[in-house]
PDB file of N, CA and C in Angstrom:
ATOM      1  N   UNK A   1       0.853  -1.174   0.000  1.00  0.00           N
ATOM      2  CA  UNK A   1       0.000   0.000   0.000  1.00  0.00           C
ATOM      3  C   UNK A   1       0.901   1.241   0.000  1.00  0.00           C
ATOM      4  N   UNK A   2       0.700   2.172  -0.931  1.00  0.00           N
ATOM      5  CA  UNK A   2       1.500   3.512  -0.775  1.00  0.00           C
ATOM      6  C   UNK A   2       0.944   4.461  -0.099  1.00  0.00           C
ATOM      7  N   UNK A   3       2.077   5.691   0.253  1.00  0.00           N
ATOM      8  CA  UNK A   3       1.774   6.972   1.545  1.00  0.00           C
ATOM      9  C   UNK A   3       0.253   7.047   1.178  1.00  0.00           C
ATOM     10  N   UNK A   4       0.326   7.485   0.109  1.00  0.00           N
ATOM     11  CA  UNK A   4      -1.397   7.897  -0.210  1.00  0.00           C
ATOM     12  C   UNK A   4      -2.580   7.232   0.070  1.00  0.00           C
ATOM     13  N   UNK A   5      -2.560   6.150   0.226  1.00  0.00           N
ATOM     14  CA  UNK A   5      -2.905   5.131   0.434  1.00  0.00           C
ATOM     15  C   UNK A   5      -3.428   5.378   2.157  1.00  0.00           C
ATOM     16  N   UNK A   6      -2.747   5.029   3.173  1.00  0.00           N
ATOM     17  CA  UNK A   6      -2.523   5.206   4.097  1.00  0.00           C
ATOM     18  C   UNK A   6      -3.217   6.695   4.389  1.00  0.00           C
ATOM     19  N   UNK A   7      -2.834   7.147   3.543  1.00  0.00           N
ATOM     20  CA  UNK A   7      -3.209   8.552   3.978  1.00  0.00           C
ATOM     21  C   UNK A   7      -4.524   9.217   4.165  1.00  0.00           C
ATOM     22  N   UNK A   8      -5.005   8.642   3.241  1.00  0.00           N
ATOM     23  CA  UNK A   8      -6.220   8.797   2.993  1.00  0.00           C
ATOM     24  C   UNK A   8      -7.256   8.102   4.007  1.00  0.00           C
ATOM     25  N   UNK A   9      -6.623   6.459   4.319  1.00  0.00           N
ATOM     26  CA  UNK A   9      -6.718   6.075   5.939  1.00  0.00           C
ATOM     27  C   UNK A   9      -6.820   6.869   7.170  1.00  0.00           C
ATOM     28  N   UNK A  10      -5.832   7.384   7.152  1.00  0.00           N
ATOM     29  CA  UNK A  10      -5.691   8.299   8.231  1.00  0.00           C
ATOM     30  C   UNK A  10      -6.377   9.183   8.390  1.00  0.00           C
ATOM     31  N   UNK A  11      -7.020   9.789   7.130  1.00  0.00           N
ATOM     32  CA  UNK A  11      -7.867  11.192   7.269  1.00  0.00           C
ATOM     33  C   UNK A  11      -9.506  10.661   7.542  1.00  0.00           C
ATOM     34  N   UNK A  12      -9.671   9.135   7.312  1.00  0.00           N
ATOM     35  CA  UNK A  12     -10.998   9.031   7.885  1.00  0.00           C
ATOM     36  C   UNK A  12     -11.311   8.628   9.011  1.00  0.00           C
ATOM     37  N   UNK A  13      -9.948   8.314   9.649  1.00  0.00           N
ATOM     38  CA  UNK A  13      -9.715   8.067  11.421  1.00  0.00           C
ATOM     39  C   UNK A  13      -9.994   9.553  11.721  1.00  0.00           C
ATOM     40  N   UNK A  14      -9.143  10.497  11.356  1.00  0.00           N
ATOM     41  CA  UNK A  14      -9.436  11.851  11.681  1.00  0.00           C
ATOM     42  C   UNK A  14     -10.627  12.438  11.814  1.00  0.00           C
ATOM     43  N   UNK A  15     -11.827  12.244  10.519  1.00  0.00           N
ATOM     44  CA  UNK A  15     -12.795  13.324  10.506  1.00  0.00           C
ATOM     45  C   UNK A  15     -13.796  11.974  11.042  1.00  0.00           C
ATOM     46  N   UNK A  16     -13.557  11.061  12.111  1.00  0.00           N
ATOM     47  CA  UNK A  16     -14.343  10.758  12.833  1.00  0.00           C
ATOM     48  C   UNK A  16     -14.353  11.475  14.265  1.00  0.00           C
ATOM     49  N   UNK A  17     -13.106  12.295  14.827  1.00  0.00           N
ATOM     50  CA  UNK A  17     -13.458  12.795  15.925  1.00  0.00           C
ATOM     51  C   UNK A  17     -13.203  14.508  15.419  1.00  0.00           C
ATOM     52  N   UNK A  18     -13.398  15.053  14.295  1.00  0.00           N
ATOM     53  CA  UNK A  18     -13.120  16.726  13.726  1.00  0.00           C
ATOM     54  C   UNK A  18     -14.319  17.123  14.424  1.00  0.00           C
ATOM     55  N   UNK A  19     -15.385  16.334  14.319  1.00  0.00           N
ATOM     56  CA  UNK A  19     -16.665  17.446  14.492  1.00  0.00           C
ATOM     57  C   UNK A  19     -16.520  17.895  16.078  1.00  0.00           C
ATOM     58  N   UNK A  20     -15.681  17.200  16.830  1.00  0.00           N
ATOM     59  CA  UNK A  20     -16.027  16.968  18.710  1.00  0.00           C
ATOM     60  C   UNK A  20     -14.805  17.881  18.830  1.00  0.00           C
ATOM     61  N   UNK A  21     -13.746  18.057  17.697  1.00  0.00           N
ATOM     62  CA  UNK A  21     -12.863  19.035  17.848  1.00  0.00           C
ATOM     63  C   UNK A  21     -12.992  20.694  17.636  1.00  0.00           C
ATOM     64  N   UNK A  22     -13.303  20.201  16.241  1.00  0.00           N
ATOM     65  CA  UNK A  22     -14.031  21.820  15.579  1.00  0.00           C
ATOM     66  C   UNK A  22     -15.083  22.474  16.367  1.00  0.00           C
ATOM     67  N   UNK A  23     -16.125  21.860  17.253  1.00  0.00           N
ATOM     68  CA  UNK A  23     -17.216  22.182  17.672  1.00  0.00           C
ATOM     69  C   UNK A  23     -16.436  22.982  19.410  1.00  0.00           C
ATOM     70  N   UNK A  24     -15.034  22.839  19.440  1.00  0.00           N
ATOM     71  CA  UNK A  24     -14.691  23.709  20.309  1.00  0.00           C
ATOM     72  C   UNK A  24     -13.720  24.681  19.960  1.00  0.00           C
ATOM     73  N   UNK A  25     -13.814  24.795  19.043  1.00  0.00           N
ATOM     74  CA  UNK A  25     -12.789  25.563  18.104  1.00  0.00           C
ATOM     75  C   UNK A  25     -11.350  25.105  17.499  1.00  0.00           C
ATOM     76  N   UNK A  26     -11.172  24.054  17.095  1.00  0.00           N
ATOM     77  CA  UNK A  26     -10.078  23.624  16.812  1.00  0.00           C
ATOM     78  C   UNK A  26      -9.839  22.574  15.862  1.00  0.00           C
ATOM     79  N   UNK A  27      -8.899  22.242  15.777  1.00  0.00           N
ATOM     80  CA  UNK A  27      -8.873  20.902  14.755  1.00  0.00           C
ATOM     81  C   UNK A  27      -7.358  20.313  14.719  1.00  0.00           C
ATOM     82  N   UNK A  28      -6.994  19.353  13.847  1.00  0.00           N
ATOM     83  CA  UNK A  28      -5.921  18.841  13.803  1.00  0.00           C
ATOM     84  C   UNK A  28      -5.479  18.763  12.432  1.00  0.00           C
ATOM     85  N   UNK A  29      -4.359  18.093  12.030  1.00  0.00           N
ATOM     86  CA  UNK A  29      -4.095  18.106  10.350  1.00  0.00           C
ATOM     87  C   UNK A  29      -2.797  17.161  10.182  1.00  0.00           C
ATOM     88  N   UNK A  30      -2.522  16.369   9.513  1.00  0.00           N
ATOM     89  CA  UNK A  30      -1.310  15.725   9.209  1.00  0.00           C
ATOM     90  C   UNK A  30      -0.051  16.607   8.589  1.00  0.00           C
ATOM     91  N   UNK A  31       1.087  16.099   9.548  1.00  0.00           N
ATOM     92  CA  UNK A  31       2.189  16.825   9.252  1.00  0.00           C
ATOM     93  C   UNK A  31       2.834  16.516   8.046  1.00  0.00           C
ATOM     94  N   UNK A  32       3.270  14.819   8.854  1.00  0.00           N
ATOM     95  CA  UNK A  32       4.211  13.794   7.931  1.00  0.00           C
ATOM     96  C   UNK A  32       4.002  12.525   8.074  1.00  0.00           C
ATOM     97  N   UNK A  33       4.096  11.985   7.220  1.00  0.00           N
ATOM     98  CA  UNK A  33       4.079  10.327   7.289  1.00  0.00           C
ATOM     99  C   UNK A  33       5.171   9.896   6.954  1.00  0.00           C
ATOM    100  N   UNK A  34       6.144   9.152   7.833  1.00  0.00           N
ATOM    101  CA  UNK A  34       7.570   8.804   7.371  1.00  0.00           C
ATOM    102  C   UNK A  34       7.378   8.097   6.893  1.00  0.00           C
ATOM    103  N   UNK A  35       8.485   7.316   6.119  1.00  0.00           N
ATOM    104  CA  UNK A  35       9.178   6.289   5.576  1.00  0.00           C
ATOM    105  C   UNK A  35       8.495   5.053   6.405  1.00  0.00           C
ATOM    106  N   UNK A  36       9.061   4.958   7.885  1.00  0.00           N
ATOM    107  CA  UNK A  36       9.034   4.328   8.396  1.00  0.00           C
ATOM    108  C   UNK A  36       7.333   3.814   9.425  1.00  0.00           C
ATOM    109  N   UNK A  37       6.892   4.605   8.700  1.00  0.00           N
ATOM    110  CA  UNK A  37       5.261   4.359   9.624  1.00  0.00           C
ATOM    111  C   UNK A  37       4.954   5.368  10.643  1.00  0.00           C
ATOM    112  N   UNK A  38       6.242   6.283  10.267  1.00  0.00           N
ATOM    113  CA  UNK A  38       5.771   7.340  11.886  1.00  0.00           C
ATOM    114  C   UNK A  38       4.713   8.637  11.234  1.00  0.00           C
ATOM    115  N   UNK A  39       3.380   9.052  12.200  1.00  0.00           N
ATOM    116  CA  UNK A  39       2.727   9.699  11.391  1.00  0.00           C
ATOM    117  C   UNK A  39       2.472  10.979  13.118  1.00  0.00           C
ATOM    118  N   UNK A  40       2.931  11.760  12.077  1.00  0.00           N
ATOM    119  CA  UNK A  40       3.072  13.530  12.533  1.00  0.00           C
ATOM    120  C   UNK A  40       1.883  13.942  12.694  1.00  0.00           C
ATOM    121  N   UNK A  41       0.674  14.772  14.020  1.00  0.00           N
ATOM    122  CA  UNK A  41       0.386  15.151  13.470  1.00  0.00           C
ATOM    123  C   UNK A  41       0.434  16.690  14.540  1.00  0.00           C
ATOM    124  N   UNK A  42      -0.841  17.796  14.341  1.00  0.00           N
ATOM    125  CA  UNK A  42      -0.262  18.967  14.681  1.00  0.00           C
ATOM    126  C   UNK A  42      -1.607  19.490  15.232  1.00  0.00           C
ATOM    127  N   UNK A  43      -2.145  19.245  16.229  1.00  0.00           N
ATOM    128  CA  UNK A  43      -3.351  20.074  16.770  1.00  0.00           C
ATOM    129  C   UNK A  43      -2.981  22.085  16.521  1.00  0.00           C
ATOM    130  N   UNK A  44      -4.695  22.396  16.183  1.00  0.00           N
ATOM    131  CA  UNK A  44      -4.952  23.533  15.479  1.00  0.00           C
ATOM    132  C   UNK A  44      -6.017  24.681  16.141  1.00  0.00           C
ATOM    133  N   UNK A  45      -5.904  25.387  16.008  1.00  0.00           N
ATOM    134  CA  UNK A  45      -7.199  26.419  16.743  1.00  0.00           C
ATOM    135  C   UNK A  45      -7.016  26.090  18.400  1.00  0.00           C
ATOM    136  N   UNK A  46      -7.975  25.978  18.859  1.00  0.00           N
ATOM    137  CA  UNK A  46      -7.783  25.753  20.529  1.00  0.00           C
ATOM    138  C   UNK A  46      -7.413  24.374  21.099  1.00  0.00           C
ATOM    139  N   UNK A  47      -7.100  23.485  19.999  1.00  0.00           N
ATOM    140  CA  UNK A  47      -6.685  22.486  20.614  1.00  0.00           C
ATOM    141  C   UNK A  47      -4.982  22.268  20.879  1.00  0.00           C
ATOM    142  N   UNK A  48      -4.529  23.261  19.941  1.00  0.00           N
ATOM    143  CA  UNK A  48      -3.049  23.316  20.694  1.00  0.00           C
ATOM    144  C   UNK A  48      -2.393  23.968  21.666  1.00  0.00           C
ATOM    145  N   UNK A  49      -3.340  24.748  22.561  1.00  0.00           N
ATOM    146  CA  UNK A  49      -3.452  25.198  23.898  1.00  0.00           C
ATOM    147  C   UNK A  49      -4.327  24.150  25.212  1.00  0.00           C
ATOM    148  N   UNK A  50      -5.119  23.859  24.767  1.00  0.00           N
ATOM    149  CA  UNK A  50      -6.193  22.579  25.052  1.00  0.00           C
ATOM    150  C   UNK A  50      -6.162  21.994  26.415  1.00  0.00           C
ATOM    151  N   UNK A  51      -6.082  21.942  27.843  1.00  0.00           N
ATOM    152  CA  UNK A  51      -5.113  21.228  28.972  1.00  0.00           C
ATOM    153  C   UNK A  51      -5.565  19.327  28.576  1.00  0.00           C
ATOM    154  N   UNK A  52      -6.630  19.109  28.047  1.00  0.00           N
ATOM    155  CA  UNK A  52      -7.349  18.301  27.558  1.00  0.00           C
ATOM    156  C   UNK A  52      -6.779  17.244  25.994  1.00  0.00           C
ATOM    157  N   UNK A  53      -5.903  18.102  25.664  1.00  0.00           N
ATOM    158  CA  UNK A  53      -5.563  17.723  24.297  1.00  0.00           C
ATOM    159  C   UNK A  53      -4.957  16.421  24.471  1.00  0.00           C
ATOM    160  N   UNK A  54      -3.944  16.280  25.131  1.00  0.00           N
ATOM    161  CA  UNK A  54      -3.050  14.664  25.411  1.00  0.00           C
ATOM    162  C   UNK A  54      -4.854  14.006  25.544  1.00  0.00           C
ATOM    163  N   UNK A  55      -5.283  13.901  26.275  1.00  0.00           N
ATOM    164  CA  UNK A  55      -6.536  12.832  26.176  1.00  0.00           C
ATOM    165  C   UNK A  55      -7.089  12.476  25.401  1.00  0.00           C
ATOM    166  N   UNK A  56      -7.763  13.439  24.417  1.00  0.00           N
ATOM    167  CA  UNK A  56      -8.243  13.587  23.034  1.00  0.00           C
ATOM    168  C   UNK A  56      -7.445  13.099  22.308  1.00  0.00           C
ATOM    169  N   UNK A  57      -6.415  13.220  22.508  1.00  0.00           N
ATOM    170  CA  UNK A  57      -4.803  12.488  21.544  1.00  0.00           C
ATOM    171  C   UNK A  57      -4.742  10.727  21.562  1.00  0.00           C
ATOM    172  N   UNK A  58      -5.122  10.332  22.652  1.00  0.00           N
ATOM    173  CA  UNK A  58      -5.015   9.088  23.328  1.00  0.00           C
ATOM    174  C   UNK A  58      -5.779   8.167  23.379  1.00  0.00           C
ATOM    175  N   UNK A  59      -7.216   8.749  23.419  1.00  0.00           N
ATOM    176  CA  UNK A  59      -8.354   8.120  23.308  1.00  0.00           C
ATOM    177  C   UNK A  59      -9.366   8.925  22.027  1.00  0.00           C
ATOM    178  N   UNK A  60      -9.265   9.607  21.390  1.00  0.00           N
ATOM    179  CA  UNK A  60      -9.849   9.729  20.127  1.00  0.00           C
ATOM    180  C   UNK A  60      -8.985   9.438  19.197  1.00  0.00           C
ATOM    181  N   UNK A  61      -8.045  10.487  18.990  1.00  0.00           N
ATOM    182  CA  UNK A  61      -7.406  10.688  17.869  1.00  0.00           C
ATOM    183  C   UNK A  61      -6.460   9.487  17.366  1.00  0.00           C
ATOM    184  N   UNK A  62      -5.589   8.882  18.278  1.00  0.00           N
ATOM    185  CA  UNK A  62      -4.792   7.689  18.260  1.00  0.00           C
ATOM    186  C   UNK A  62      -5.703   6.478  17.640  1.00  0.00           C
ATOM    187  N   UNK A  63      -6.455   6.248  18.652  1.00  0.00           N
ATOM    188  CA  UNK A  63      -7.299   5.605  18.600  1.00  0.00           C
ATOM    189  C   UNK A  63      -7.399   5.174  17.190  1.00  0.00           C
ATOM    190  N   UNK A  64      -8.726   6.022  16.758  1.00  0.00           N
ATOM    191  CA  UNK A  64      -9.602   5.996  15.357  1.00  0.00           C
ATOM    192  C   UNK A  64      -8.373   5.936  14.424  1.00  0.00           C
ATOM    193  N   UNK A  65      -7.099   6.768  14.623  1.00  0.00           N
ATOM    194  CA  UNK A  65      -6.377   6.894  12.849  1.00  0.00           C
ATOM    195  C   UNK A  65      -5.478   5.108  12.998  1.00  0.00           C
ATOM    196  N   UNK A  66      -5.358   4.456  14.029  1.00  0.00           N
ATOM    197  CA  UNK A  66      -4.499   2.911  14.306  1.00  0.00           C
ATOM    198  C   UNK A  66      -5.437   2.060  13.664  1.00  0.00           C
ATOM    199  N   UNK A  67      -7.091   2.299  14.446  1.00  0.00           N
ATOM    200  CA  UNK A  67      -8.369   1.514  13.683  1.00  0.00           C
ATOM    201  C   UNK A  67      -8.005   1.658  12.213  1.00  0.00           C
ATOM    202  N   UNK A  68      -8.070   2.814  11.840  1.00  0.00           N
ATOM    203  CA  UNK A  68      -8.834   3.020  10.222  1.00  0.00           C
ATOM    204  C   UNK A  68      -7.043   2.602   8.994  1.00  0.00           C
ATOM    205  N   UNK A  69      -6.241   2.500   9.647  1.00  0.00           N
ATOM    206  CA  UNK A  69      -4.617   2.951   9.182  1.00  0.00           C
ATOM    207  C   UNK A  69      -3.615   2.038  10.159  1.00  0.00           C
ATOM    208  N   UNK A  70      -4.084   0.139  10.245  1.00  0.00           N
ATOM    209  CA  UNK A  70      -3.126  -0.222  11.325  1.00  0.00           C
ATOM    210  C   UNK A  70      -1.310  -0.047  10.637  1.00  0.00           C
ATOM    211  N   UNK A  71      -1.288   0.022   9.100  1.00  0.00           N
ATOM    212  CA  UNK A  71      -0.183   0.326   9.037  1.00  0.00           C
ATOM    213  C   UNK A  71       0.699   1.080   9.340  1.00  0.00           C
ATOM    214  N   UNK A  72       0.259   2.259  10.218  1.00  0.00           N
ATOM    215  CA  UNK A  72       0.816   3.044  11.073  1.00  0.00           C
ATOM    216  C   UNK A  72       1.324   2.262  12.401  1.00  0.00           C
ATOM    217  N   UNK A  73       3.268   2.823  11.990  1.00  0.00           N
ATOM    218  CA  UNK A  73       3.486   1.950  13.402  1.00  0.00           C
ATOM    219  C   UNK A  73       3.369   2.690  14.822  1.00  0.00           C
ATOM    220  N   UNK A  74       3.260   4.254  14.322  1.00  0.00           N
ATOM    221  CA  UNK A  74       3.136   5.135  15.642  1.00  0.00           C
ATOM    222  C   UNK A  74       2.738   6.514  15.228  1.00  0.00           C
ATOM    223  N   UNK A  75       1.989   7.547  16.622  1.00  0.00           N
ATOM    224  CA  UNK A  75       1.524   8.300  15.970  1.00  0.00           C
ATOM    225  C   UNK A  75       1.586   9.617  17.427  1.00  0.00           C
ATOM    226  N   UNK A  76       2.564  10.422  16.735  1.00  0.00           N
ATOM    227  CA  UNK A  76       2.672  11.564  17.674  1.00  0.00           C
ATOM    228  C   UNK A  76       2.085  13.289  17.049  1.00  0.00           C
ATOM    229  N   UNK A  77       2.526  14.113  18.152  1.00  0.00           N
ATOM    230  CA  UNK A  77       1.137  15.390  17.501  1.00  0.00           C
ATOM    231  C   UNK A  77       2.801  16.440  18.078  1.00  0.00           C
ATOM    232  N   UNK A  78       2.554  16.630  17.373  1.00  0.00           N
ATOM    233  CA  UNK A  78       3.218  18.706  17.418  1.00  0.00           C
ATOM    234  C   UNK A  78       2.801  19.392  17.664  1.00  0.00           C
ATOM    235  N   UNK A  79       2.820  20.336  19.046  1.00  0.00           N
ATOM    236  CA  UNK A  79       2.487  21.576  19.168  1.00  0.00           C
ATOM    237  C   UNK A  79       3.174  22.853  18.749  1.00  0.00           C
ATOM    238  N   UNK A  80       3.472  23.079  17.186  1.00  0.00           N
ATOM    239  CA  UNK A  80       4.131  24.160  16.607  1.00  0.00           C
ATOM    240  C   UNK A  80       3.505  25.430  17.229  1.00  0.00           C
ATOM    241  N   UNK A  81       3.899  26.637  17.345  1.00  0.00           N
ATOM    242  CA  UNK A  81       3.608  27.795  17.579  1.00  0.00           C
ATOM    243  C   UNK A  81       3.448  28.271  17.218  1.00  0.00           C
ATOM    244  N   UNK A  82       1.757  28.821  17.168  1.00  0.00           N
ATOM    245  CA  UNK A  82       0.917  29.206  16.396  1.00  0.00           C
ATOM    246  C   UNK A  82       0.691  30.976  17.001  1.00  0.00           C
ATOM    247  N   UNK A  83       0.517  31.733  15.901  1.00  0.00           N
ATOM    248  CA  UNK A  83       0.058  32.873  16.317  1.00  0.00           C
ATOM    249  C   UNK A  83      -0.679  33.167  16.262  1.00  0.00           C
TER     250      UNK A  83
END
């Protein structure tokens, strides 16, 4: 299966928990998908301030994109600094 492939996986793990994200102002988005199975991603709007976000990370977001994308061997989030 290629990145795209996968990827596209991943984005329907995603917009199973967007609406519970967006509906507090925020969202998430894919960074990178390595080589190696590692998949980036980058909470957005109020979820990269969030005290809540690691949870949502752990039990939604992880979650659903491993279900929908087990070819992912791991899956971490970036809090870049947003202005």
């Amino acid at each position: 299966m290629d990145k795209e492939e996968v990827l596209a996986k991943v984005e329907i793990g995603l917009d199973k928990v967007r609406p519970f994200l967006q509906s507090d102002g925020g969202d998430v988005k894919v960074v990178e998908l390595s080589d190696d199975g590692v998949l980036t991603l980058e909470f957005l709007g109020n979820c990269s301030s969030c005290s809540m976000s690691n949870m949502t990370f752990q039990s939604g977001i992880k979650e659903n994109v491993l279900k929908e994308a087990p070819e992912i061997n791991s899956v971490q989030v970036t809090k870049l600094a947003t202005k």
